[in-house]
C-alpha atoms as a PDB file:
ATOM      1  CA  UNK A   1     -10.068 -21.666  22.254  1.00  0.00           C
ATOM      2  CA  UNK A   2     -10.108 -19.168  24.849  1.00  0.00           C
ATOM      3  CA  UNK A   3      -9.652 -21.929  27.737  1.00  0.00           C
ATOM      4  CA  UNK A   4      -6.877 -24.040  25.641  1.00  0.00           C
ATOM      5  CA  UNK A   5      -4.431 -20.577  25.193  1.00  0.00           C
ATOM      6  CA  UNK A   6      -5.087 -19.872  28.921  1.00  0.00           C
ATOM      7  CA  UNK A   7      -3.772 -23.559  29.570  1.00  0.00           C
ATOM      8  CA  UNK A   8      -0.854 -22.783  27.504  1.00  0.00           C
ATOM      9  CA  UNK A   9       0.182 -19.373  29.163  1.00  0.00           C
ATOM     10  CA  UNK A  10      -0.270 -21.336  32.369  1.00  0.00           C
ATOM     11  CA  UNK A  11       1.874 -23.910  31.593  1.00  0.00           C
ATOM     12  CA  UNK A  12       4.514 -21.727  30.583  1.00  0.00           C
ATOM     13  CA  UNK A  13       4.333 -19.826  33.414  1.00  0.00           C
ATOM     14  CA  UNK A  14       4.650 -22.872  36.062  1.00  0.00           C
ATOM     15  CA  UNK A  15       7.126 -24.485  33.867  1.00  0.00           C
ATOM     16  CA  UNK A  16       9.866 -21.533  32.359  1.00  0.00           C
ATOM     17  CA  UNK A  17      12.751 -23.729  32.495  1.00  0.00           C
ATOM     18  CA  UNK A  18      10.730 -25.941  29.605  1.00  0.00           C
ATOM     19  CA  UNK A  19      11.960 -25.637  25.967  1.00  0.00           C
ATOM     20  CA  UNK A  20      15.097 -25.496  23.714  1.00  0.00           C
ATOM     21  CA  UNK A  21      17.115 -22.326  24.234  1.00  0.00           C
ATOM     22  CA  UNK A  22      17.606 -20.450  21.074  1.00  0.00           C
ATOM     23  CA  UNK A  23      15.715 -23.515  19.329  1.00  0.00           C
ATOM     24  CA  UNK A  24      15.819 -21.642  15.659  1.00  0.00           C
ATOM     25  CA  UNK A  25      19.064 -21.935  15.267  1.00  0.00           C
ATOM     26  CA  UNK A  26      19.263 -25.370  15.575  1.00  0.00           C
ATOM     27  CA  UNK A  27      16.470 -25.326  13.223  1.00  0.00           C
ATOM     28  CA  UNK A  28      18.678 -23.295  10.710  1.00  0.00           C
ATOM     29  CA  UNK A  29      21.350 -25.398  10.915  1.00  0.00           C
ATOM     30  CA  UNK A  30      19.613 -28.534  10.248  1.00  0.00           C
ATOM     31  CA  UNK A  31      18.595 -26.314   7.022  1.00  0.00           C
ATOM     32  CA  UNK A  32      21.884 -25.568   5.635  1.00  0.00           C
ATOM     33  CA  UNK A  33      23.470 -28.978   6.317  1.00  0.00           C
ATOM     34  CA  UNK A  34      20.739 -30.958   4.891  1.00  0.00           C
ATOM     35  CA  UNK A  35      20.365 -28.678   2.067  1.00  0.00           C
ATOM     36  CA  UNK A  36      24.099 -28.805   0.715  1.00  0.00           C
ATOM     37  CA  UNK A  37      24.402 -32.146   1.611  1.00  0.00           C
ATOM     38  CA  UNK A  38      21.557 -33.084  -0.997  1.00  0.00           C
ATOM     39  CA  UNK A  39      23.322 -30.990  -3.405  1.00  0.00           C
ATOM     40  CA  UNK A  40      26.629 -33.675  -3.169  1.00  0.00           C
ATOM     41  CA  UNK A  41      24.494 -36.267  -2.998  1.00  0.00           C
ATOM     42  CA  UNK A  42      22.514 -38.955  -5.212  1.00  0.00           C
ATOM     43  CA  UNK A  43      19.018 -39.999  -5.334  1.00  0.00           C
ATOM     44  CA  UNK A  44      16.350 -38.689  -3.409  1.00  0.00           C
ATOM     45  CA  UNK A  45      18.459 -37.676  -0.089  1.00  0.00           C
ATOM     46  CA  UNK A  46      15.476 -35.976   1.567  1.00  0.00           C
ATOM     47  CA  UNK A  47      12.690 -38.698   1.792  1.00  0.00           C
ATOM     48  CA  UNK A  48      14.955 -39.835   4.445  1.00  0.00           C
ATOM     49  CA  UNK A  49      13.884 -37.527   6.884  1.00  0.00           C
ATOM     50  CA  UNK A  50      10.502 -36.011   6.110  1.00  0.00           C
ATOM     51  CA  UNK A  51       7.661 -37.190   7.184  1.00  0.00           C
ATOM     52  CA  UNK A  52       5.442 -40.078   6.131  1.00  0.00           C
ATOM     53  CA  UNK A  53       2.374 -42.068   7.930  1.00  0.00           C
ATOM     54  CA  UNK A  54       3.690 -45.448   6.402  1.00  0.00           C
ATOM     55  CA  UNK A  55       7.257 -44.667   7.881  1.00  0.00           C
ATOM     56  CA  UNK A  56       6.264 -43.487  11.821  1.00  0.00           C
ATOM     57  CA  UNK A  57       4.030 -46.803  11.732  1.00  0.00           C
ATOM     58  CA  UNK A  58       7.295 -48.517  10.865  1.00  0.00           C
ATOM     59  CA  UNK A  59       9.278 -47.750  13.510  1.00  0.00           C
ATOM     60  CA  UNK A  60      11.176 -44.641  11.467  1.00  0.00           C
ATOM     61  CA  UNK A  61      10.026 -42.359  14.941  1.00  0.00           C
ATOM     62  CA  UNK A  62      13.076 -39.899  13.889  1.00  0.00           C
ATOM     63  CA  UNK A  63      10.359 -38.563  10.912  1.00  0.00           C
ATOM     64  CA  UNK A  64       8.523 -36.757  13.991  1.00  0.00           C
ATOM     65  CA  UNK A  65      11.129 -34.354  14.198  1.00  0.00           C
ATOM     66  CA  UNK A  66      13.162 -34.292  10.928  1.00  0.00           C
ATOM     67  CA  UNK A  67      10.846 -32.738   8.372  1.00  0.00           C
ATOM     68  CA  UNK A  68      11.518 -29.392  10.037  1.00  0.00           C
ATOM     69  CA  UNK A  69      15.711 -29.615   9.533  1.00  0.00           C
ATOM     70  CA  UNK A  70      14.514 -30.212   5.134  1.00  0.00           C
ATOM     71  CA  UNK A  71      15.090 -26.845   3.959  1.00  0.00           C
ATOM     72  CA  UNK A  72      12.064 -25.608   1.678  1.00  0.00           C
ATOM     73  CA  UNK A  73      15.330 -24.678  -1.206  1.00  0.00           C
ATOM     74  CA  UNK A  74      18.562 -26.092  -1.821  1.00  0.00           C
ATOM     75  CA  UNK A  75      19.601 -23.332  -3.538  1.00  0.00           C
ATOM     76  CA  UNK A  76      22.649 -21.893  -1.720  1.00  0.00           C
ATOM     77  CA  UNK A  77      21.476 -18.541  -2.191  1.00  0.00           C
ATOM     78  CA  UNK A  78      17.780 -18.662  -1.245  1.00  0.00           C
ATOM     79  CA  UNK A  79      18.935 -21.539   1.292  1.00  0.00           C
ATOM     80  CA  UNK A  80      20.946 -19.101   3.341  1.00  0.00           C
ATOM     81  CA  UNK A  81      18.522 -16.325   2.893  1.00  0.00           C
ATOM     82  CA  UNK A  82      15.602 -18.085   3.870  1.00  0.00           C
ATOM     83  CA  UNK A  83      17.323 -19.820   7.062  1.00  0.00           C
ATOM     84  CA  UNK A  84      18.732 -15.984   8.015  1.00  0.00           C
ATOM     85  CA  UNK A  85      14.996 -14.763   7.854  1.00  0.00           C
ATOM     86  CA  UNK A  86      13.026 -17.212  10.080  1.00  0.00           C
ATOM     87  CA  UNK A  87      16.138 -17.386  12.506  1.00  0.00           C
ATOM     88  CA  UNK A  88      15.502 -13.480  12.670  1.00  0.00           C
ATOM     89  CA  UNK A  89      11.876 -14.152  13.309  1.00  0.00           C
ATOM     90  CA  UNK A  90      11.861 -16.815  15.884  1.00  0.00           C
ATOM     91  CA  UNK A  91      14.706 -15.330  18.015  1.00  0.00           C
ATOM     92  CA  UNK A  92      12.876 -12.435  18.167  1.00  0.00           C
ATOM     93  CA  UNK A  93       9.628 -14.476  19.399  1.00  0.00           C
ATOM     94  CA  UNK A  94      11.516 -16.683  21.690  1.00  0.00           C
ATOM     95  CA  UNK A  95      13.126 -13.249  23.014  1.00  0.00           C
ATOM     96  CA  UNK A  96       9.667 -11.362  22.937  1.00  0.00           C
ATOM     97  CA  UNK A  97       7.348 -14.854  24.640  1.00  0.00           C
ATOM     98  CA  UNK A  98      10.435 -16.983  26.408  1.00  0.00           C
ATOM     99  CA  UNK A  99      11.533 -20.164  25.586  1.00  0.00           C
ATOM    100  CA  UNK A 100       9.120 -21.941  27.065  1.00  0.00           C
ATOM    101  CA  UNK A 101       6.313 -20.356  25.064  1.00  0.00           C
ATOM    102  CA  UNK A 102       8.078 -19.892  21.967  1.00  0.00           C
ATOM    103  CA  UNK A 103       9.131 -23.839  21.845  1.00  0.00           C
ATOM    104  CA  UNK A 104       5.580 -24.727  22.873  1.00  0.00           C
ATOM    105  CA  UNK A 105       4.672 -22.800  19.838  1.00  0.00           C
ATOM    106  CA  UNK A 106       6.880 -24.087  17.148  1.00  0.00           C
ATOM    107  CA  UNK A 107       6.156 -27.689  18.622  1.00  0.00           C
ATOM    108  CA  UNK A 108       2.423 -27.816  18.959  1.00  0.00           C
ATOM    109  CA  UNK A 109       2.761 -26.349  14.928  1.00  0.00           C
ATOM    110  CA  UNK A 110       4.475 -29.277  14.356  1.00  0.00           C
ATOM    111  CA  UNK A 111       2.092 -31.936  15.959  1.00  0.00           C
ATOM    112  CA  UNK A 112      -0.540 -30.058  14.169  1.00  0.00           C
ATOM    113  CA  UNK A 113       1.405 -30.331  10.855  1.00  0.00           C
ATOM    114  CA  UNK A 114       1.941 -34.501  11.330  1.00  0.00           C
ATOM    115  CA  UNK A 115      -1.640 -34.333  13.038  1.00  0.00           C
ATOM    116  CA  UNK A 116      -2.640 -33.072   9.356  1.00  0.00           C
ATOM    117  CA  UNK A 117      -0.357 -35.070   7.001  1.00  0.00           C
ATOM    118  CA  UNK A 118      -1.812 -38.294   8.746  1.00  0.00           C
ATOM    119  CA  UNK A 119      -5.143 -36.938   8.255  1.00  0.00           C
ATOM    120  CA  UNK A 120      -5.019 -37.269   4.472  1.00  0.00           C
ATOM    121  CA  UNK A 121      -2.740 -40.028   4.151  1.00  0.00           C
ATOM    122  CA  UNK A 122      -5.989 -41.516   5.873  1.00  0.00           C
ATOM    123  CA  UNK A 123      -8.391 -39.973   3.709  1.00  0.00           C
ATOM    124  CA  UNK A 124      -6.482 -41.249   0.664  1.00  0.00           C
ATOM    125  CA  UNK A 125      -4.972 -44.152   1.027  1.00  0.00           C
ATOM    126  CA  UNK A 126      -1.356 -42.761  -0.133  1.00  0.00           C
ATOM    127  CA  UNK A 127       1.400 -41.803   2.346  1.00  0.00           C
ATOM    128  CA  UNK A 128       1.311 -38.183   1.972  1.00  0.00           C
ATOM    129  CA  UNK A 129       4.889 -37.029   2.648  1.00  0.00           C
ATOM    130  CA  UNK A 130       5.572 -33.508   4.652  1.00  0.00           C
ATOM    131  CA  UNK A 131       8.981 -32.112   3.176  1.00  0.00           C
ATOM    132  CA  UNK A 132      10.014 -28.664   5.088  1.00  0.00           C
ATOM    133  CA  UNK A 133       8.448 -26.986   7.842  1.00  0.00           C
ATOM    134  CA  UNK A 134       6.377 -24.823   4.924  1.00  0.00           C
ATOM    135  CA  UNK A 135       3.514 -24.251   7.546  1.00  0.00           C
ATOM    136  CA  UNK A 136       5.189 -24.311  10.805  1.00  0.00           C
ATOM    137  CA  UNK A 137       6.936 -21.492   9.802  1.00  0.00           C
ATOM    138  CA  UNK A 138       3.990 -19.955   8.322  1.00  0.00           C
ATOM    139  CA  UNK A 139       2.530 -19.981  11.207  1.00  0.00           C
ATOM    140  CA  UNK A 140       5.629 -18.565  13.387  1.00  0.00           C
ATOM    141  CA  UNK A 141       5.333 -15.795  10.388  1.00  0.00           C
ATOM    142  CA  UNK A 142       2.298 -14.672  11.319  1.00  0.00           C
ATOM    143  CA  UNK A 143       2.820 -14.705  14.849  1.00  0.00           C
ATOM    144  CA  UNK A 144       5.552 -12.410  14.288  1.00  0.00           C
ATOM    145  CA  UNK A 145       3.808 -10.214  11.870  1.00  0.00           C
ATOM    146  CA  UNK A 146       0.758  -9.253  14.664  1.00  0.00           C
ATOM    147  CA  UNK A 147       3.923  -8.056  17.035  1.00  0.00           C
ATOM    148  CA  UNK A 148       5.830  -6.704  15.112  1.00  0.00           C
ATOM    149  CA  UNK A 149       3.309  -5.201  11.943  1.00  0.00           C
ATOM    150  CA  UNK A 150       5.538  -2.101  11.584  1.00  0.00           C
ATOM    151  CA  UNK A 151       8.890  -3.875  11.214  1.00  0.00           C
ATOM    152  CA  UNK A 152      10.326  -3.735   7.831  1.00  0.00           C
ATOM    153  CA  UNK A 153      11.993  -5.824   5.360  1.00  0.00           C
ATOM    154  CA  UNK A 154      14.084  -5.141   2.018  1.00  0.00           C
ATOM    155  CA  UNK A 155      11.942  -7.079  -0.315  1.00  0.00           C
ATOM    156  CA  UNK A 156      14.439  -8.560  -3.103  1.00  0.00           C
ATOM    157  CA  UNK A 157      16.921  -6.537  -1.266  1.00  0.00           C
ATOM    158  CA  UNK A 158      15.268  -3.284  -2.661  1.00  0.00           C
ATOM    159  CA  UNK A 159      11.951  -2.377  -1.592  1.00  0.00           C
ATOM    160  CA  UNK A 160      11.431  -1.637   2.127  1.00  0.00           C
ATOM    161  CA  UNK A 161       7.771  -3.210   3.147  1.00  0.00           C
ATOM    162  CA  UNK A 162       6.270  -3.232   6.228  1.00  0.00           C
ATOM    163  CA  UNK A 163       5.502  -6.833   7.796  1.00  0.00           C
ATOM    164  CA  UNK A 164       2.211  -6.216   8.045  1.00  0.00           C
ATOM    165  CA  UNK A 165       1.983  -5.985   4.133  1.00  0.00           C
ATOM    166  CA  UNK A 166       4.211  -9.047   3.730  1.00  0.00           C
ATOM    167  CA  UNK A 167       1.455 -11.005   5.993  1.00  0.00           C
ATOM    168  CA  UNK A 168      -1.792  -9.642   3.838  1.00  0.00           C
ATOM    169  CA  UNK A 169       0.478 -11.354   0.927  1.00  0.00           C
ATOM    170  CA  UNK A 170       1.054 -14.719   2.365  1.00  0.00           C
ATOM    171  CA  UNK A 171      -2.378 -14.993   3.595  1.00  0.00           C
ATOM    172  CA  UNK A 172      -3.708 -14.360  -0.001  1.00  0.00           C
ATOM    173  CA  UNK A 173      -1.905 -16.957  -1.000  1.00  0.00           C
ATOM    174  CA  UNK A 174      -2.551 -19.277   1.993  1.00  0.00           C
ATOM    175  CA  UNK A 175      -5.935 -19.008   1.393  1.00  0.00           C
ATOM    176  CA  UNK A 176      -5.322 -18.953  -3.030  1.00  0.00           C
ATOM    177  CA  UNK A 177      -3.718 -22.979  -2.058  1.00  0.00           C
ATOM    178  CA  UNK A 178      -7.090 -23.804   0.032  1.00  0.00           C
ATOM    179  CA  UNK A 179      -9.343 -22.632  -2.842  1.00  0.00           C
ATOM    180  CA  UNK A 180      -7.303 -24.249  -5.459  1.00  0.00           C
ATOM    181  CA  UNK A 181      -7.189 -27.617  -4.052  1.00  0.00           C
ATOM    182  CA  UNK A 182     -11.253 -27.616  -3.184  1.00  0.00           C
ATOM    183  CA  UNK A 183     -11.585 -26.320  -6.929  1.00  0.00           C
ATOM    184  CA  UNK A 184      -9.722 -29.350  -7.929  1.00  0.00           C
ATOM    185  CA  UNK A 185     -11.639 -31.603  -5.857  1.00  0.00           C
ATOM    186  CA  UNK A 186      -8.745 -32.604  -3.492  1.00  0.00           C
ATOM    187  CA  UNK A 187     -10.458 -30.633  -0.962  1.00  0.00           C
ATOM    188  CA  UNK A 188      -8.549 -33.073   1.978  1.00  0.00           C
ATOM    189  CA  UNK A 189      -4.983 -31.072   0.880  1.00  0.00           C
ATOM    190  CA  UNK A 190      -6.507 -28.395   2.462  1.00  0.00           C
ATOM    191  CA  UNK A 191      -6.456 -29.775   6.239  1.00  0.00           C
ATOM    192  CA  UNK A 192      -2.797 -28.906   6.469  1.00  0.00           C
ATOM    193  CA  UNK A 193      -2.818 -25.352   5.991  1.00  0.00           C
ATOM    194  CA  UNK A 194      -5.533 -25.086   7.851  1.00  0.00           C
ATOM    195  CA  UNK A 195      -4.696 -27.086  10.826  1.00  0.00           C
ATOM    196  CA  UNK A 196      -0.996 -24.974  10.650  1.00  0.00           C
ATOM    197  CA  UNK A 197      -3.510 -21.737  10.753  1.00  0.00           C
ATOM    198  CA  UNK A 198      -5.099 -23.188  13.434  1.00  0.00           C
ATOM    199  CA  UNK A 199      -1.762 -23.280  15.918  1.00  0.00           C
ATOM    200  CA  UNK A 200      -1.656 -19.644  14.990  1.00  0.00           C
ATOM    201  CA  UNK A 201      -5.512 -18.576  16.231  1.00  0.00           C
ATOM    202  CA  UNK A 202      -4.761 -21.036  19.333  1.00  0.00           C
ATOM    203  CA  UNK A 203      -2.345 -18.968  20.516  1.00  0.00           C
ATOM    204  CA  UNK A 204      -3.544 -15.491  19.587  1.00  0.00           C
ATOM    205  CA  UNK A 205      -7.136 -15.982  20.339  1.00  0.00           C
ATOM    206  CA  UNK A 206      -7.384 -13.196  23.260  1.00  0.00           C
ATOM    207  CA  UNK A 207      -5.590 -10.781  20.264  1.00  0.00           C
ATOM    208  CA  UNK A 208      -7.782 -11.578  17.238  1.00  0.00           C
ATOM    209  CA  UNK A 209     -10.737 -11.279  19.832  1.00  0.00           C
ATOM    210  CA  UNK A 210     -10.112  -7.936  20.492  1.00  0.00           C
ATOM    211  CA  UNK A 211      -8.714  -7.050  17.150  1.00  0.00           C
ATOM    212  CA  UNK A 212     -12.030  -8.068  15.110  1.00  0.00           C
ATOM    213  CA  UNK A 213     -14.527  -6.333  18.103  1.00  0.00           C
ATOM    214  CA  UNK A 214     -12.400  -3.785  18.464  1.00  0.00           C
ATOM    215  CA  UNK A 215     -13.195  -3.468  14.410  1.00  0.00           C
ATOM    216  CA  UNK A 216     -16.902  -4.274  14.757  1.00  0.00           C
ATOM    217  CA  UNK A 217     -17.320  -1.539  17.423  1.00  0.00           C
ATOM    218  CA  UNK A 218     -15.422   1.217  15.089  1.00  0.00           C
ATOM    219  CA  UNK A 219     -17.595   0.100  12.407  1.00  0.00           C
ATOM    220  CA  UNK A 220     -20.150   0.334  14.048  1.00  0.00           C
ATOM    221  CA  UNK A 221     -18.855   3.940  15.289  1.00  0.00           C
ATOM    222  CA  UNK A 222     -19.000   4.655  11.885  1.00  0.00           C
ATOM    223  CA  UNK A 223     -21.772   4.053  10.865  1.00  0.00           C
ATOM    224  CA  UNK A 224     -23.280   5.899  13.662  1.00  0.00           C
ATOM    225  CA  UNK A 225     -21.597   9.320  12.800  1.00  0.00           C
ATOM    226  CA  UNK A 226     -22.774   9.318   9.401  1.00  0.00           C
ATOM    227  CA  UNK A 227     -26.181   8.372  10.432  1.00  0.00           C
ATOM    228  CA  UNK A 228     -26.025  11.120  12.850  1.00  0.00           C
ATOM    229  CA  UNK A 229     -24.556  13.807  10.007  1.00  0.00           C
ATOM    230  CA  UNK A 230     -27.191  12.753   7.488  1.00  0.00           C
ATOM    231  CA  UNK A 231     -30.126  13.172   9.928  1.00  0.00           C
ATOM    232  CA  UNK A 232     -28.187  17.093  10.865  1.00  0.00           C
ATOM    233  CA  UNK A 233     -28.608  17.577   7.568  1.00  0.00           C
ATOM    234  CA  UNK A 234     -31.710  16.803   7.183  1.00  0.00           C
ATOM    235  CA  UNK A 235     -32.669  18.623   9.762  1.00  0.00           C
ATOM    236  CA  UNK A 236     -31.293  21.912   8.295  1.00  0.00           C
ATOM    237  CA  UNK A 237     -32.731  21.326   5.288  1.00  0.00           C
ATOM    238  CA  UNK A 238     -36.051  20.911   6.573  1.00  0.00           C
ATOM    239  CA  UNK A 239     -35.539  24.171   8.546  1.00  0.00           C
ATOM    240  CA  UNK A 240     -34.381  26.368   5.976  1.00  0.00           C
ATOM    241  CA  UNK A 241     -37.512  24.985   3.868  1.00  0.00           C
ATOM    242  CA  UNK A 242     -39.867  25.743   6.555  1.00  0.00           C
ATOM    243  CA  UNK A 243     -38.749  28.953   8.164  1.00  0.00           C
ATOM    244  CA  UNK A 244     -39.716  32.116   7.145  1.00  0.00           C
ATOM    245  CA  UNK A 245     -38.392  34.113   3.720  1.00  0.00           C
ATOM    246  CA  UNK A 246     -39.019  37.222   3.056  1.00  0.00           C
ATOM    247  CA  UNK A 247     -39.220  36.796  -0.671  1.00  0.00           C
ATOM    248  CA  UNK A 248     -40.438  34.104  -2.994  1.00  0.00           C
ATOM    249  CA  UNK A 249     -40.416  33.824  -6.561  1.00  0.00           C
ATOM    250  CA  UNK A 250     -44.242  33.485  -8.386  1.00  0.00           C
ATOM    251  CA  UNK A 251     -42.891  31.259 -10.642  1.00  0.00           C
ATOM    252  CA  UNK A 252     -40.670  28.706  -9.173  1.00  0.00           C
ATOM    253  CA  UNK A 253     -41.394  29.145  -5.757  1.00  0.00           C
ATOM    254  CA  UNK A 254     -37.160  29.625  -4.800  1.00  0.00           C
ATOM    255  CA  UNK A 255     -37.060  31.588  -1.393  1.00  0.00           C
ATOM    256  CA  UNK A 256     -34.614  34.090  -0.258  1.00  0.00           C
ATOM    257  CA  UNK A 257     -33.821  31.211   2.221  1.00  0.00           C
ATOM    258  CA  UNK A 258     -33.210  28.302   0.128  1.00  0.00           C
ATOM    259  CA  UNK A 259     -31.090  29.965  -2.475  1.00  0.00           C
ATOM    260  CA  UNK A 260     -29.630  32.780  -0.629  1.00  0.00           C
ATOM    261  CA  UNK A 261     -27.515  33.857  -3.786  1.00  0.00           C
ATOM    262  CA  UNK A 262     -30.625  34.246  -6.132  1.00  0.00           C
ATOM    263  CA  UNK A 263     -31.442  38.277  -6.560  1.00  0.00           C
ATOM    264  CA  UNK A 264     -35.560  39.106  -6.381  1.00  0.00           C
ATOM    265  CA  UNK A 265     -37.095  41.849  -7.848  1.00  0.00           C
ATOM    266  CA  UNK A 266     -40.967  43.062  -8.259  1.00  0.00           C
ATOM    267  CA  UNK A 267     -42.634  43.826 -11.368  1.00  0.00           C
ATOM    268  CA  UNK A 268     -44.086  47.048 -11.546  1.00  0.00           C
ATOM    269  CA  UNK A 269     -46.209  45.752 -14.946  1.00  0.00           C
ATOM    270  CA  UNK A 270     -48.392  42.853 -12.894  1.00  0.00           C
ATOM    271  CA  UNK A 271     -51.481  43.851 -10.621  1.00  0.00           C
ATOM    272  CA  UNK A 272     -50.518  43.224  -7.458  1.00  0.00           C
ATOM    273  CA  UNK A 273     -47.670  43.033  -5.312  1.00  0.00           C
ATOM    274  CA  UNK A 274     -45.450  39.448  -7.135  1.00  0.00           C
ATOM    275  CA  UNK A 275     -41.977  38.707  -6.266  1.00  0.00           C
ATOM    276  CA  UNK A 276     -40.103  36.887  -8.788  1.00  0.00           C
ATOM    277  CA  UNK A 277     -36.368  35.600  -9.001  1.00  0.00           C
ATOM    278  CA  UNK A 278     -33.648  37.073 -11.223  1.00  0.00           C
ATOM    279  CA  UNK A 279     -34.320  33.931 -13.967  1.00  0.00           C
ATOM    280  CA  UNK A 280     -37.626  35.077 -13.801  1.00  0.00           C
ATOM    281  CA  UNK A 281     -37.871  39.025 -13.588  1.00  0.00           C
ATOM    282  CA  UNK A 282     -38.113  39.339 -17.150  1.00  0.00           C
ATOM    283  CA  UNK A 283     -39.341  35.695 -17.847  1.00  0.00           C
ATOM    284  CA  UNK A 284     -42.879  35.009 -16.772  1.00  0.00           C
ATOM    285  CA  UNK A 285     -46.299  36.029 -17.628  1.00  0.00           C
ATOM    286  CA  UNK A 286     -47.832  39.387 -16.576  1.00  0.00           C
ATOM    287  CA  UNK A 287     -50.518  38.940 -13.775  1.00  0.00           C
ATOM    288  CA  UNK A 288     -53.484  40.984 -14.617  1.00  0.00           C
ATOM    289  CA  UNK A 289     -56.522  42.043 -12.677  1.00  0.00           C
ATOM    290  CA  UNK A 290     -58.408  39.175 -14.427  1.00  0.00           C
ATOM    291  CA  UNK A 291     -55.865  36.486 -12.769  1.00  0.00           C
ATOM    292  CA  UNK A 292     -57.122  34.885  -9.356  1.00  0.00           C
END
């Protein structure tokens, strides 16, 4: 991993004039044309362009490309909303990475994406078709989400949440999709989220590195201190157990030490000279010559 995302920053780097400029909003427009034109039209308009095994072995090479311009809605409303939010996310990217890195990115989640569909139309037997780039964009989500995880968002236009929250969600339910198709047995559904997660760790492999030792070593930091504190106190138990007191009760054997805010008195009835606590000044049996 580490080797293929150093090949990647060093193609990008030899090669800047590579890429679409300002590729999401070509993206976004493919979205709202495609999805109001399937609102005028009849049949199913979409299967036209996503993408399908059976159709790229027939020649239909457009299929490659056209999947991602099928908007995941045709709803007007959550059409426009949805292409305003990922055109948001991926200018920001392609503004934050360049366009070189930023196409490389939304392409190779692409290839991965057909790489995936194919995969189980294999398995199967059936043409599995891709409509929407669901986890291409998923994955330019969570890129955006690790650079930006204090960014915030009105969620239904109300609730401001941070972006990091918004990516703890989606994963949930990234991961809720892999578990439910293994639970229903189709566990080969599951190769296309995970090969779209996969473009993600590709690409941030030198950040997740240092994220998750950066967490093992705090951990592990941790643990540490409250090993250290526990054996402190410990240690001050043990000391206040075995240092000298000056008075300790004949009864229960509490110290001036141990409980400092017990009062202790001697009892002029008992032969001898016995200490005893204030629960047991007037509570305890006499000592007498007799006694040992």
């Amino acid at each position: 991993m580490k080797k293929l995302n150093q090949a990647i920053d060093r193609f990008c780097i030899l090669h800047p004039n590579f890429g679409i400029p300002n590729l999401m909003l070509y993206v976004v427009i493919g979205n709202v044309v495609l999805g109001l034109l399937s609102n005028f039209s009849s049949g199913n308009f979409l299967s036209f362009f996503s993408y399908t095994l059976s159709g790229l072995l027939h020649g239909q090479v457009w299929r490659l490309v056209t999947f991602v311009l099928i908007p995941e809605s045709t709803s007007p409303f959550y059409l426009l909303i949805t292409c305003y939010f990922y055109y948001w996310i991926g200018s920001t990217l392609e503004r934050q990475w360049g366009t070189a890195k930023f196409t490389t990115y939304y392409l190779s989640g692409m290839l991965l994406t057909v790489i995936g569909a194919s995969i189980v139309s294999l398995i199967t037997g059936y043409s599995i078709p891709v409509y929407s780039a669901n986890y291409v964009n998923f994955a330019m989500f969570m890129a955006f989400a690790l650079l930006y995880p204090d960014a915030q968002v009105l969620l239904f236009f109300i609730i401001p949440m941070r972006m990091k929250w918004l990516a703890y969600i989606d994963v949930f339910y990234f991961f809720f999709d892999i578990a439910r198709y293994i639970a229903a047995g189709r566990w080969y559904y599951s190769i296309m989220p995970i090969v779209a997660l996969l473009n993600f760790i590709i690409f941030f492999w030198p950040e997740l590195t240092r994220f998750f030792k950066l967490e093992h070593h705090q951990s592990r930091q941790a643990a540490h201190f409250h090993n250290t504190v526990r054996a402190q106190q410990r240690q001050e138990q043990y000391q206040q157990q075995t240092q000298g007191f000056r008075h300790k009760c004949a009864v229960c054997g509490r110290t001036d030490v141990t409980n400092p805010e017990l009062q202790f008195r001697y009892c002029s009835k008992c032969a001898g000279y016995h200490c005893f606590c204030s629960d047991h000044i007037f509570n305890h049996v006499h000592f007498t010559d007799e006694q040992p």
